[in-house]
N, C-alpha and C. Protein backbone atom coordinates (compact mmCIF):
# COMPACT_ATOMS: atom_id res chain seq x y z
N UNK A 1 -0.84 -18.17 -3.73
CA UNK A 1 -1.52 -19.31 -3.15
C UNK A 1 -1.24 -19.34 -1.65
N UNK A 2 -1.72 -19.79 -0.42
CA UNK A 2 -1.78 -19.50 0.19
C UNK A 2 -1.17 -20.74 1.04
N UNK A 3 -0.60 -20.75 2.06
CA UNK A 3 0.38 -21.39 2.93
C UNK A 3 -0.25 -22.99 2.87
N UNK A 4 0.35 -23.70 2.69
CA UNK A 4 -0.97 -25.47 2.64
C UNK A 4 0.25 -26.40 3.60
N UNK A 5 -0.07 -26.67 4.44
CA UNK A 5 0.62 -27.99 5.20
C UNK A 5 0.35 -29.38 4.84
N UNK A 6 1.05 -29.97 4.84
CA UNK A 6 0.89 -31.34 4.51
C UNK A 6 1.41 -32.77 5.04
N UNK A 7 1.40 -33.85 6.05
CA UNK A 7 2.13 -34.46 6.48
C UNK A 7 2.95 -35.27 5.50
N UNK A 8 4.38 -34.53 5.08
CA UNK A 8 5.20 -35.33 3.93
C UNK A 8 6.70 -35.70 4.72
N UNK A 9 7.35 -36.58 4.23
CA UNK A 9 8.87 -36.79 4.70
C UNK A 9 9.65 -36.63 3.62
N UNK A 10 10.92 -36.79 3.60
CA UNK A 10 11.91 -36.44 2.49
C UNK A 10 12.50 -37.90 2.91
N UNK A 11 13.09 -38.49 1.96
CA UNK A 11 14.24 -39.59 2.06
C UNK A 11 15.67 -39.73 0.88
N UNK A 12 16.42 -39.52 1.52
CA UNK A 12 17.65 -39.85 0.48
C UNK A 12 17.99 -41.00 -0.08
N UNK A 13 17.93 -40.81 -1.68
CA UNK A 13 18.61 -41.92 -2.47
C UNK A 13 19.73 -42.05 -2.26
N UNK A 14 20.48 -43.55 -2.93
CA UNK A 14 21.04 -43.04 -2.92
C UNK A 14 22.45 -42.38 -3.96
N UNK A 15 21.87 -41.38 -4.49
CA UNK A 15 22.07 -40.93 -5.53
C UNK A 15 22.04 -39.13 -4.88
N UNK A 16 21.98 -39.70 -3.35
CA UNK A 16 21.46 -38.00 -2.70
C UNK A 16 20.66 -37.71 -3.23
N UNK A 17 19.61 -37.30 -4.37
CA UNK A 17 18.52 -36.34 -4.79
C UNK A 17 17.51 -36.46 -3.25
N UNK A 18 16.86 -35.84 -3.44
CA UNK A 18 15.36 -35.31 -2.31
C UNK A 18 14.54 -36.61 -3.18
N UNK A 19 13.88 -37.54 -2.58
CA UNK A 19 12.16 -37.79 -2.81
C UNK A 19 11.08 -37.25 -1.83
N UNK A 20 9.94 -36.59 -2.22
CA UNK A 20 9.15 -36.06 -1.44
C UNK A 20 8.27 -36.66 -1.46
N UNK A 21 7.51 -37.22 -0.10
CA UNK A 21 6.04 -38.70 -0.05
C UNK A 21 5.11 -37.91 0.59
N UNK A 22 4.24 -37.71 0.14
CA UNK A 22 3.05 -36.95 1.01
C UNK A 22 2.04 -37.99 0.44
N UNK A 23 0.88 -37.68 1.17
CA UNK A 23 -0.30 -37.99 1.23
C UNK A 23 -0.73 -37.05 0.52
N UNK A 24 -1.19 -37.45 -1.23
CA UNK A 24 -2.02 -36.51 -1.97
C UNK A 24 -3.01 -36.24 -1.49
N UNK A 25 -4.00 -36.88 -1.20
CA UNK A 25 -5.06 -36.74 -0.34
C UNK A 25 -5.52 -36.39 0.68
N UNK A 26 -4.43 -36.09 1.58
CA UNK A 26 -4.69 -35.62 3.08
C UNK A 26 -5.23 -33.89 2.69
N UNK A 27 -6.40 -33.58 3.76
CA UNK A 27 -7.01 -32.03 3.58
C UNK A 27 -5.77 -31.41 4.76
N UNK A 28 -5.84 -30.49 3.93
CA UNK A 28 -4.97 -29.36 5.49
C UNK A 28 -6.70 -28.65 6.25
N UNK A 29 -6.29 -27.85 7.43
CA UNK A 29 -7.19 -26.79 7.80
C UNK A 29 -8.60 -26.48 7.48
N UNK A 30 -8.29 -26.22 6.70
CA UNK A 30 -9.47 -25.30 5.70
C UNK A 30 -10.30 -26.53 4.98
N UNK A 31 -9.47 -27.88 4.68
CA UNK A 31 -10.16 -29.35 4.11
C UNK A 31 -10.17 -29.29 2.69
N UNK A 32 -8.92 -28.39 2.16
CA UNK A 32 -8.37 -28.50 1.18
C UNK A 32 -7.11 -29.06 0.53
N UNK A 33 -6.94 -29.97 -0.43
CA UNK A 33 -6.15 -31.61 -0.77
C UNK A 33 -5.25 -30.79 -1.41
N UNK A 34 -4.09 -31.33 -1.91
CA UNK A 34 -2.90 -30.29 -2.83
C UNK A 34 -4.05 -30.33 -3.76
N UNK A 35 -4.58 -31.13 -4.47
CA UNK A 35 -5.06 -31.42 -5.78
C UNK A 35 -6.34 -30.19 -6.31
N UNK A 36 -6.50 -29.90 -4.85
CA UNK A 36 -7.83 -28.75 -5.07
C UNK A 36 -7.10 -27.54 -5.32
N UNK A 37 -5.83 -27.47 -4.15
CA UNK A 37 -5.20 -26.20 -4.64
C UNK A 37 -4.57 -25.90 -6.18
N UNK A 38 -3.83 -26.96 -6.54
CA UNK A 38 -3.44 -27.10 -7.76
C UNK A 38 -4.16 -26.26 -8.53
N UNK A 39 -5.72 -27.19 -8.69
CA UNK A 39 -6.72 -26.20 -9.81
C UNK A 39 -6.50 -25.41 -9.90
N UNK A 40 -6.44 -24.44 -8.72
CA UNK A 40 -6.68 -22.86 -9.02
C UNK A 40 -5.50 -22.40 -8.82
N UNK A 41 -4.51 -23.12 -9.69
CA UNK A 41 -3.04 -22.40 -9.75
C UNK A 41 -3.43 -21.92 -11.38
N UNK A 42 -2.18 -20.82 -11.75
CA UNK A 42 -2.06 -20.34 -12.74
C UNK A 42 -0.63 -20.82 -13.65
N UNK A 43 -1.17 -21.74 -14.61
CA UNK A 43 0.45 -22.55 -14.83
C UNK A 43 0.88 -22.18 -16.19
N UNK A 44 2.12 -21.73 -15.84
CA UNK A 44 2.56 -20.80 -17.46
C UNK A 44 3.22 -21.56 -18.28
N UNK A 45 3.75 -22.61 -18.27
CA UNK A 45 4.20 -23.44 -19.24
C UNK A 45 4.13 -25.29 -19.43
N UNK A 46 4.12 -25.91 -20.61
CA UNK A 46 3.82 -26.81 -20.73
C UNK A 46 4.34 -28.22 -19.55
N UNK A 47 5.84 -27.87 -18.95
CA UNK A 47 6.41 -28.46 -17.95
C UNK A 47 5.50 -28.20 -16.82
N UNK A 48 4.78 -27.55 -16.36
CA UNK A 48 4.62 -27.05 -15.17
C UNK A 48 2.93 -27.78 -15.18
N UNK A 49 2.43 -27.91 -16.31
CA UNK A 49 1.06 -28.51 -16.52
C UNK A 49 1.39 -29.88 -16.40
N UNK A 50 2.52 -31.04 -16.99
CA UNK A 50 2.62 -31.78 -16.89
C UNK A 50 2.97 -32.25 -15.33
N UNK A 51 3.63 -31.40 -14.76
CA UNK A 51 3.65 -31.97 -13.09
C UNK A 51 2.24 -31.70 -12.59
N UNK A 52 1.62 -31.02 -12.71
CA UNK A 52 -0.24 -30.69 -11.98
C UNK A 52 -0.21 -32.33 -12.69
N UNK A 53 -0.59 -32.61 -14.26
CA UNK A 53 -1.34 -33.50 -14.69
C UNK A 53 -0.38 -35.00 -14.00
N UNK A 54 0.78 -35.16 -13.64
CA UNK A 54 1.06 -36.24 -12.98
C UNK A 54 0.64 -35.89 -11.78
N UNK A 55 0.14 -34.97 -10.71
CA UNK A 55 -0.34 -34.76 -9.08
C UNK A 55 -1.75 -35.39 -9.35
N UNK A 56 -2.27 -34.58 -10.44
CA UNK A 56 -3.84 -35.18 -10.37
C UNK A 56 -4.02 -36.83 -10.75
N UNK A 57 -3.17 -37.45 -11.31
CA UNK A 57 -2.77 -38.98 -11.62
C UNK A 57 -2.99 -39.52 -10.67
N UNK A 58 -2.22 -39.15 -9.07
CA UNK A 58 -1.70 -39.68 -8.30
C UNK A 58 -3.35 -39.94 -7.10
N UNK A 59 -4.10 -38.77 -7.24
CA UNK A 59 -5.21 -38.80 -5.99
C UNK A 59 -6.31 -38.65 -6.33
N UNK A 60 -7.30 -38.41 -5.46
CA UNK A 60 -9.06 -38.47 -5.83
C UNK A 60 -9.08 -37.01 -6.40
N UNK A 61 -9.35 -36.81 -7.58
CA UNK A 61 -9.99 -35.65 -8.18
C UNK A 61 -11.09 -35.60 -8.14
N UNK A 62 -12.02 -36.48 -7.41
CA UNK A 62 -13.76 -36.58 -6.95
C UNK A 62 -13.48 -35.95 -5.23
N UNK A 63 -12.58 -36.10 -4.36
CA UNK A 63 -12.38 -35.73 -3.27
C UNK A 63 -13.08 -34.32 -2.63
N UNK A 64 -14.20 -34.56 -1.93
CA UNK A 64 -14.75 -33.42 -1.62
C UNK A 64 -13.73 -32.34 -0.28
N UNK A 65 -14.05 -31.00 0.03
CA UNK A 65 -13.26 -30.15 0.93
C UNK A 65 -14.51 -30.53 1.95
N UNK A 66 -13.82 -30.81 2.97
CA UNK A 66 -14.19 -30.76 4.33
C UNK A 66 -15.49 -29.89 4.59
N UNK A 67 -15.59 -28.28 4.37
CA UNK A 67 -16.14 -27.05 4.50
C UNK A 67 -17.53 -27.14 3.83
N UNK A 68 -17.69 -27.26 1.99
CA UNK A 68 -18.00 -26.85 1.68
C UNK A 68 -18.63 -27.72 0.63
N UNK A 69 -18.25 -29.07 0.71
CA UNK A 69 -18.25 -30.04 -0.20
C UNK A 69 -17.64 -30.18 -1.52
N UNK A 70 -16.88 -28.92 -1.77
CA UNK A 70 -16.20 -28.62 -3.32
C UNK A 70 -15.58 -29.29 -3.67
N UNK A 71 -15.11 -29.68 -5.02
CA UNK A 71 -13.90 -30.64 -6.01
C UNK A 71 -13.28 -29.92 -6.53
N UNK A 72 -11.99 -30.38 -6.44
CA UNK A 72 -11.04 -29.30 -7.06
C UNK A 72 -11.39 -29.08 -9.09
N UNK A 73 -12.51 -30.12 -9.35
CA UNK A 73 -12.90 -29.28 -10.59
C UNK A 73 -13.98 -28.25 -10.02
N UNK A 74 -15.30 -28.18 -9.37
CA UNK A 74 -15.23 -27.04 -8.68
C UNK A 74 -15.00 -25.64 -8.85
N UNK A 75 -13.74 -26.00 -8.03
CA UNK A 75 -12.78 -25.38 -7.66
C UNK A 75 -12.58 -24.46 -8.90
N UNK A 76 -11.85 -25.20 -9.92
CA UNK A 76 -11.20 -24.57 -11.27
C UNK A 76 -12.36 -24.03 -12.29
N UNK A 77 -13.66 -24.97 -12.06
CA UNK A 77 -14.65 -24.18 -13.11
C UNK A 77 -14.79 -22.78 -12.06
N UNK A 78 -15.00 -22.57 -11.05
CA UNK A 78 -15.37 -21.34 -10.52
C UNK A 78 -14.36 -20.20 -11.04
N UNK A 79 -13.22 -20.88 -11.10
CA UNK A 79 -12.20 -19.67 -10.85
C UNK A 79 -11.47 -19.63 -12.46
N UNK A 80 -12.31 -19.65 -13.48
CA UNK A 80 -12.20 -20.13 -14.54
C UNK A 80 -10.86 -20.49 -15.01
N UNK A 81 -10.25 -21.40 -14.22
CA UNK A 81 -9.01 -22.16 -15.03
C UNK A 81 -9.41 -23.21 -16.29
N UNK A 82 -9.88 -22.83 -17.17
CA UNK A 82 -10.25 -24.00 -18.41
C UNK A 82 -9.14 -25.11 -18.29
N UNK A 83 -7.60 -25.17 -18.18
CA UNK A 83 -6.48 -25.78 -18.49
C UNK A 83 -6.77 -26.90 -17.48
N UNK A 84 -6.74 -26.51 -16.24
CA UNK A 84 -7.15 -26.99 -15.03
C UNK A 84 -8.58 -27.68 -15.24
N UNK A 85 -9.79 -27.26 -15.62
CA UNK A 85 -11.01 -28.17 -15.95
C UNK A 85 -10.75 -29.48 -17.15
N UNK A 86 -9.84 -28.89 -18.06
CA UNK A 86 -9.91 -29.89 -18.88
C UNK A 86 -8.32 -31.11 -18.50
N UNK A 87 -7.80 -30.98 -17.75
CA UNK A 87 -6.84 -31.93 -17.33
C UNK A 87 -7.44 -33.05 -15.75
N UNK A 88 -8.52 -32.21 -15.52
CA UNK A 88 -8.94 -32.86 -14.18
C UNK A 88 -10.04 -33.91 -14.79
N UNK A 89 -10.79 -33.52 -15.97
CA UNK A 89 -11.78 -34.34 -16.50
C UNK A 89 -11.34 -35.31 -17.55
N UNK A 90 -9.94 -34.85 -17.97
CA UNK A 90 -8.65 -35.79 -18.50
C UNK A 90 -8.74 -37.19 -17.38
N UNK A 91 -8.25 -37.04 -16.16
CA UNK A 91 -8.08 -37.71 -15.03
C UNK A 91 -9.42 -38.31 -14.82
N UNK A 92 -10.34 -37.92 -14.71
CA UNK A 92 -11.67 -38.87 -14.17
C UNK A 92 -12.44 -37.97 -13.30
N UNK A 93 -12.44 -36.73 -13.40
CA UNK A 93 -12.93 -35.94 -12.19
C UNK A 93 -14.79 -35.76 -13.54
N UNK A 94 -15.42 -36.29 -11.68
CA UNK A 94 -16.97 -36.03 -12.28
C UNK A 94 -17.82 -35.14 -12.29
N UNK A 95 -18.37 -34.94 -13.34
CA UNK A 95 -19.07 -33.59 -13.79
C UNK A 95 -20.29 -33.17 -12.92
N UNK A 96 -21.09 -34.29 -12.41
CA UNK A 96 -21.99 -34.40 -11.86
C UNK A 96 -22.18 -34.80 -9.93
N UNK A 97 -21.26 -34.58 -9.60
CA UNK A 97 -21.10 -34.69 -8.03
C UNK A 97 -21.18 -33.14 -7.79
N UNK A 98 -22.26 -33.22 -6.44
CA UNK A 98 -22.59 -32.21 -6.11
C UNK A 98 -22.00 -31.35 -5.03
N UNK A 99 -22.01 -30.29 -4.28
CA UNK A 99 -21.31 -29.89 -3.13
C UNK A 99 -22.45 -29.83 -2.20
N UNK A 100 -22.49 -28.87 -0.97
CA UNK A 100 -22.91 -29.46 0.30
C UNK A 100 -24.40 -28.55 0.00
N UNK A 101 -24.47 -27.60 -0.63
CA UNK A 101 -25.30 -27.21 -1.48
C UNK A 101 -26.26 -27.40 -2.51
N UNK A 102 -25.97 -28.68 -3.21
CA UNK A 102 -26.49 -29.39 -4.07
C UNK A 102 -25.86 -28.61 -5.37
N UNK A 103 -24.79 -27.95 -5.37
CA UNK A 103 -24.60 -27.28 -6.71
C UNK A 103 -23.60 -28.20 -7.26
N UNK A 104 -23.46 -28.50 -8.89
CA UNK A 104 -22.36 -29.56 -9.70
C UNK A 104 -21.71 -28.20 -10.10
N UNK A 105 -20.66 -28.60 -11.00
CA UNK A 105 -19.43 -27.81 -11.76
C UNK A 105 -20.37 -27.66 -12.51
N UNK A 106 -21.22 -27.70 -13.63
CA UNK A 106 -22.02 -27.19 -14.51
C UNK A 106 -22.58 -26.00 -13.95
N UNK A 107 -23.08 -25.88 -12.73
CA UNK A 107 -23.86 -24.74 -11.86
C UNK A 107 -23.15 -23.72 -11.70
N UNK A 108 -21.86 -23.97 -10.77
CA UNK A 108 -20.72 -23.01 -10.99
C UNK A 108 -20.11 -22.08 -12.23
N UNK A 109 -20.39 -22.99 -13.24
CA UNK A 109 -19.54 -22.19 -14.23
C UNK A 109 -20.80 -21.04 -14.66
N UNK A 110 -21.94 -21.82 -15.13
CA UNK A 110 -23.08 -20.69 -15.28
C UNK A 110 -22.98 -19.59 -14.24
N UNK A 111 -22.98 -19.79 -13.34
CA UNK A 111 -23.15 -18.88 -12.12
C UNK A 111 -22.18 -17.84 -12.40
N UNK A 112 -20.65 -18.39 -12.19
CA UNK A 112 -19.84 -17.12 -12.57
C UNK A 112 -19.41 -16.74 -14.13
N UNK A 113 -20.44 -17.18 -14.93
CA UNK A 113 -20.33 -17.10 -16.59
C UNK A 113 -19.25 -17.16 -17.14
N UNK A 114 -19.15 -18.42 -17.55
CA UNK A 114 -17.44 -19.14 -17.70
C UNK A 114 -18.14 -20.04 -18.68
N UNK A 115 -18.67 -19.05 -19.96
CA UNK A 115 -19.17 -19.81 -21.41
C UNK A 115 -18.63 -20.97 -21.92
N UNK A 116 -17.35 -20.92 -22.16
CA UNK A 116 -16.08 -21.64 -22.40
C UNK A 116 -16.15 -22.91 -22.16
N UNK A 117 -16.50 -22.81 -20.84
CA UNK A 117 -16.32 -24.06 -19.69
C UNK A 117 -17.76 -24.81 -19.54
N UNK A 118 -18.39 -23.83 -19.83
CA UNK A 118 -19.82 -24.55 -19.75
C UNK A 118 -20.04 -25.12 -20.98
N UNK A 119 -19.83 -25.03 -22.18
CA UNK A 119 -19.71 -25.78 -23.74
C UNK A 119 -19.02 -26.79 -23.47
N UNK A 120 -17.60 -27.00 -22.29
CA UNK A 120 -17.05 -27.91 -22.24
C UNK A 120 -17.47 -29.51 -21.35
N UNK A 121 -18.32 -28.46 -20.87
CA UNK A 121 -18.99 -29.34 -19.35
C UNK A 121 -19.79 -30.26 -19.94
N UNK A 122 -20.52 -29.42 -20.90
CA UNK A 122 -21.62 -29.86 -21.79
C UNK A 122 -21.76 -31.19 -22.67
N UNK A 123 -20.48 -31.17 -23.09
CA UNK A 123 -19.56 -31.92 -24.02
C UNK A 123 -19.40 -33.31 -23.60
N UNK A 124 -19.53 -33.07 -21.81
CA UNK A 124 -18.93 -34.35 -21.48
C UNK A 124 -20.40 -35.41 -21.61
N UNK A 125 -20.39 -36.80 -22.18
CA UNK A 125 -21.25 -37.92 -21.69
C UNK A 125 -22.06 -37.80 -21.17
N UNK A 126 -21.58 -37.70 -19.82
CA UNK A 126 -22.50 -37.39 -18.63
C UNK A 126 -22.93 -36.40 -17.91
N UNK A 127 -22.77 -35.38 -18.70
CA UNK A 127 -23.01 -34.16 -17.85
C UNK A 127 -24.48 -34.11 -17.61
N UNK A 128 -25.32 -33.80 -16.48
CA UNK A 128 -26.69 -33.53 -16.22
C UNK A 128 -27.01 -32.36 -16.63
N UNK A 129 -27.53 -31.67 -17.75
CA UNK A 129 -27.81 -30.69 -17.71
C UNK A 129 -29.01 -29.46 -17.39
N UNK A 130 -29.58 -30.07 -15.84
CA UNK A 130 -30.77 -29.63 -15.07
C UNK A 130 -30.78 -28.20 -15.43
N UNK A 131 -32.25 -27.74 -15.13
CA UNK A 131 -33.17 -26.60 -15.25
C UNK A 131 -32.44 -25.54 -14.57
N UNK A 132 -31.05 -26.19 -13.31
CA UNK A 132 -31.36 -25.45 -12.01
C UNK A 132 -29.92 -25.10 -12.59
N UNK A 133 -29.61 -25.07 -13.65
CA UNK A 133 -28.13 -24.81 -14.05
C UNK A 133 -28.63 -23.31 -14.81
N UNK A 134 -30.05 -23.47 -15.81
CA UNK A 134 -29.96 -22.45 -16.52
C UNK A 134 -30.63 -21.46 -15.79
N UNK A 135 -31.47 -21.40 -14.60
CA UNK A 135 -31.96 -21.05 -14.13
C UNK A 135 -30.76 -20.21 -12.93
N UNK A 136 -29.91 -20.44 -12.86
CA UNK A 136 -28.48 -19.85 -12.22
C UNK A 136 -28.18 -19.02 -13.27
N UNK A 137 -27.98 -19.22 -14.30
CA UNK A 137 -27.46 -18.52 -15.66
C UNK A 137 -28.05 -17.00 -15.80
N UNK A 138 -29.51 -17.25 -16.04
CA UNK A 138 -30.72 -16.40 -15.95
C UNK A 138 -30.28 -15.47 -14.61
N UNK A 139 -30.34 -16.11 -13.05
CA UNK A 139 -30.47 -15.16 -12.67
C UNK A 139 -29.18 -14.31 -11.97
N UNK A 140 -27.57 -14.51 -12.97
CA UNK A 140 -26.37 -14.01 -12.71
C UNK A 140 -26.47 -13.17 -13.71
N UNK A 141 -27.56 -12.97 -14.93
CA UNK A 141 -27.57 -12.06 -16.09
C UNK A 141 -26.52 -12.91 -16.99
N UNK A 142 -26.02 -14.02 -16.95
CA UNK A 142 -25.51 -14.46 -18.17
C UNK A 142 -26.53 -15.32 -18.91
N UNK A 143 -27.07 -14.34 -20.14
CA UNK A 143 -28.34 -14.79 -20.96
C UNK A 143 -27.59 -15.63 -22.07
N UNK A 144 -25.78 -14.95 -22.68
CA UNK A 144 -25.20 -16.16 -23.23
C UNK A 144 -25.31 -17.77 -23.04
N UNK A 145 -25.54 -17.86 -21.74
CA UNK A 145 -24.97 -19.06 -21.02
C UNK A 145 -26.18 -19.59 -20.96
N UNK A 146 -27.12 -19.02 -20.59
CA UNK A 146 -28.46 -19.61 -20.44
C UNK A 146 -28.95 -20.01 -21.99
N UNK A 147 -28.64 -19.09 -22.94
CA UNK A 147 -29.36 -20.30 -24.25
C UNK A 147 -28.42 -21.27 -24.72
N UNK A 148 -27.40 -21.09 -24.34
CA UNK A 148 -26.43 -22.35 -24.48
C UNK A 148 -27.13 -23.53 -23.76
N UNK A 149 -27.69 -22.97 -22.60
CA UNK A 149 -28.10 -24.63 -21.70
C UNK A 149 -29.30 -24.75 -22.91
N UNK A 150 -30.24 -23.92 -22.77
CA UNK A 150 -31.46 -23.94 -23.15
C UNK A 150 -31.04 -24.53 -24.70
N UNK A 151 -30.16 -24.37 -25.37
CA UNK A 151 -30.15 -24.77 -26.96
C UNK A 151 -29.73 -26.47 -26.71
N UNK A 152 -28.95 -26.73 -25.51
CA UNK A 152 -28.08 -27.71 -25.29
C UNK A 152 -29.43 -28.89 -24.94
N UNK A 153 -30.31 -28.74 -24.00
CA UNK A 153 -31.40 -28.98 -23.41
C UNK A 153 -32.64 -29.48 -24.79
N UNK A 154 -32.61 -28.63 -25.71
CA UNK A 154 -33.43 -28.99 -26.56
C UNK A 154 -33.35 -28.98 -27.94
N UNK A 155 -32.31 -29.17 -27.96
CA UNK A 155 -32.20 -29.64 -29.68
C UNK A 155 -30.64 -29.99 -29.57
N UNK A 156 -29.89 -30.94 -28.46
CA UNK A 156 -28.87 -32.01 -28.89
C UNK A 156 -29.41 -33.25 -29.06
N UNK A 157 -30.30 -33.36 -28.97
CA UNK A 157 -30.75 -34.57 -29.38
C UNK A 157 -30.80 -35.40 -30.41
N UNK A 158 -30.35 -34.98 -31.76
CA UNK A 158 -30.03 -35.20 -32.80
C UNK A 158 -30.53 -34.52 -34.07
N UNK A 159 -31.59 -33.64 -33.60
CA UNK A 159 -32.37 -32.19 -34.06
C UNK A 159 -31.45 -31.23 -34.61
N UNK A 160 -31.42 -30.99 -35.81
CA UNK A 160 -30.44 -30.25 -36.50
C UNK A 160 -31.42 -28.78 -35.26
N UNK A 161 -29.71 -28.45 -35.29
CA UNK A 161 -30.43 -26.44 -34.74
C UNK A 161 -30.56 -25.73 -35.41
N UNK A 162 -31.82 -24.71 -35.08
CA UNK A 162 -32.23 -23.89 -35.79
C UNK A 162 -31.56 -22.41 -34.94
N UNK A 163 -30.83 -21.92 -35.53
CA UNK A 163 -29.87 -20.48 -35.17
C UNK A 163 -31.29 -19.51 -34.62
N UNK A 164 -32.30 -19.44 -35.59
CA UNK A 164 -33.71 -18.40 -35.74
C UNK A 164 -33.96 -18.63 -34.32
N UNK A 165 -33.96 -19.84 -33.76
CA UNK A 165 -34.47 -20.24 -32.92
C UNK A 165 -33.63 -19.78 -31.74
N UNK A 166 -32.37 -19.64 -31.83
CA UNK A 166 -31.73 -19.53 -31.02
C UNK A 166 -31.59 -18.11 -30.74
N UNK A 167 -31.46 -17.01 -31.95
CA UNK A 167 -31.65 -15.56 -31.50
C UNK A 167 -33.24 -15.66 -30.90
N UNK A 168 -33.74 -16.22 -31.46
CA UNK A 168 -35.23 -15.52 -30.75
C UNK A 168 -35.65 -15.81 -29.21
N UNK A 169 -34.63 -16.39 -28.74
CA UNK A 169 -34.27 -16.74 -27.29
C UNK A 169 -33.38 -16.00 -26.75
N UNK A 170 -32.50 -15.96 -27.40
CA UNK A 170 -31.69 -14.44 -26.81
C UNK A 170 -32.04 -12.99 -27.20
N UNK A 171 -33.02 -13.01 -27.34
CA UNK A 171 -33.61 -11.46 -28.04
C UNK A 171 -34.59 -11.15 -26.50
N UNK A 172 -35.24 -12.54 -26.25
CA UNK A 172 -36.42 -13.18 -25.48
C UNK A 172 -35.90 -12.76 -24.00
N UNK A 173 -34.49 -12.94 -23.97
CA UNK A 173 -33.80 -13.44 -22.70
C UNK A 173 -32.95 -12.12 -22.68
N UNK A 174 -32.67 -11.36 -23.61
CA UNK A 174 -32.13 -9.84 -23.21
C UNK A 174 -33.03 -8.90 -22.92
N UNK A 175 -34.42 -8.80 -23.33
CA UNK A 175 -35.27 -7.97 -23.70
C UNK A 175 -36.23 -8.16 -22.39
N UNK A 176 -36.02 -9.20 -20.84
CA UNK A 176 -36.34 -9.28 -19.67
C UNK A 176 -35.96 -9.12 -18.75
């Protein structure tokens, strides 16, 4: 991960231990928050998820980067941290805020075909699930991902699915 500054102080208890006060929210440089970096950490055990999931407690997990307009969910659907997508949408982070681009976390994950994450995205309430998501899908060659939108799009509605229906879209969508 890469060097992140932050305006924090230390103060002694007194019990001596360190407390560390930063501004969760403050962007360094680049107009990236701890909380964005976090995402795209790689966290190997259950202790180490529970300190991310108390950081993300603490600040805006809607907080856009300075640059680029990104959210540190974003952030984590791009770089497929699932652990990280599903603890930020734990927290309140929204599915449907866009970047400076007009692209949501639904767009991203199609884009870099992060199936997983896009079933999960899917899942949520509110997820928008626009044309311009499967239409990213389509043209990164993830045809998985694209009848997922496309099955998601037209028959969650309470329409039992028809599977027939669904190979003959991916037969449709490999075979172009």
């Amino acid at each position: 991960m890469s060097y992140f500054r932050i305006p924090c102080f230390v103060r002694f208890t007194f019990v001596h231990k360190f407390v560390l006060v930063c501004n969760i929210n403050q962007q360094n440089m680049a107009g990236y928050t701890p909380i964005m970096l976090a995402a795209l950490a790689a966290v190997e055990n259950p202790k180490d998820m529970r300190v991310v999931e108390q950081l993300f407690s603490k600040g805006d997990v809607n907080a856009k980067a300075i640059q680029a307009g990104q959210t540190a969910l974003m952030l984590a659907v791009s770089h497929g941290r699932m652990d990280m997508v599903q603890a930020l949408l734990a927290q309140g982070a929204e599915v449907n805020i866009q970047d400076d681009e007009g692209s949501t976390a639904l767009m991203c994950a199609s884009e870099h075909g992060h199936a997983d994450i896009v079933k999960l995205l899917l899942a949520q309430p509110d997820c928008d699930d626009n044309s311009s998501a499967l239409s990213i899908a389509l043209e990164a060659g993830h045809n998985d991902i694209a009848v997922l939108l496309y099955a998601h799009a037209n028959f969650s509605t309470g329409v039992s699915f028809d599977f027939t229906t669904c190979t003959h879209i991916n037969m449709c969508l490999c075979s172009s």
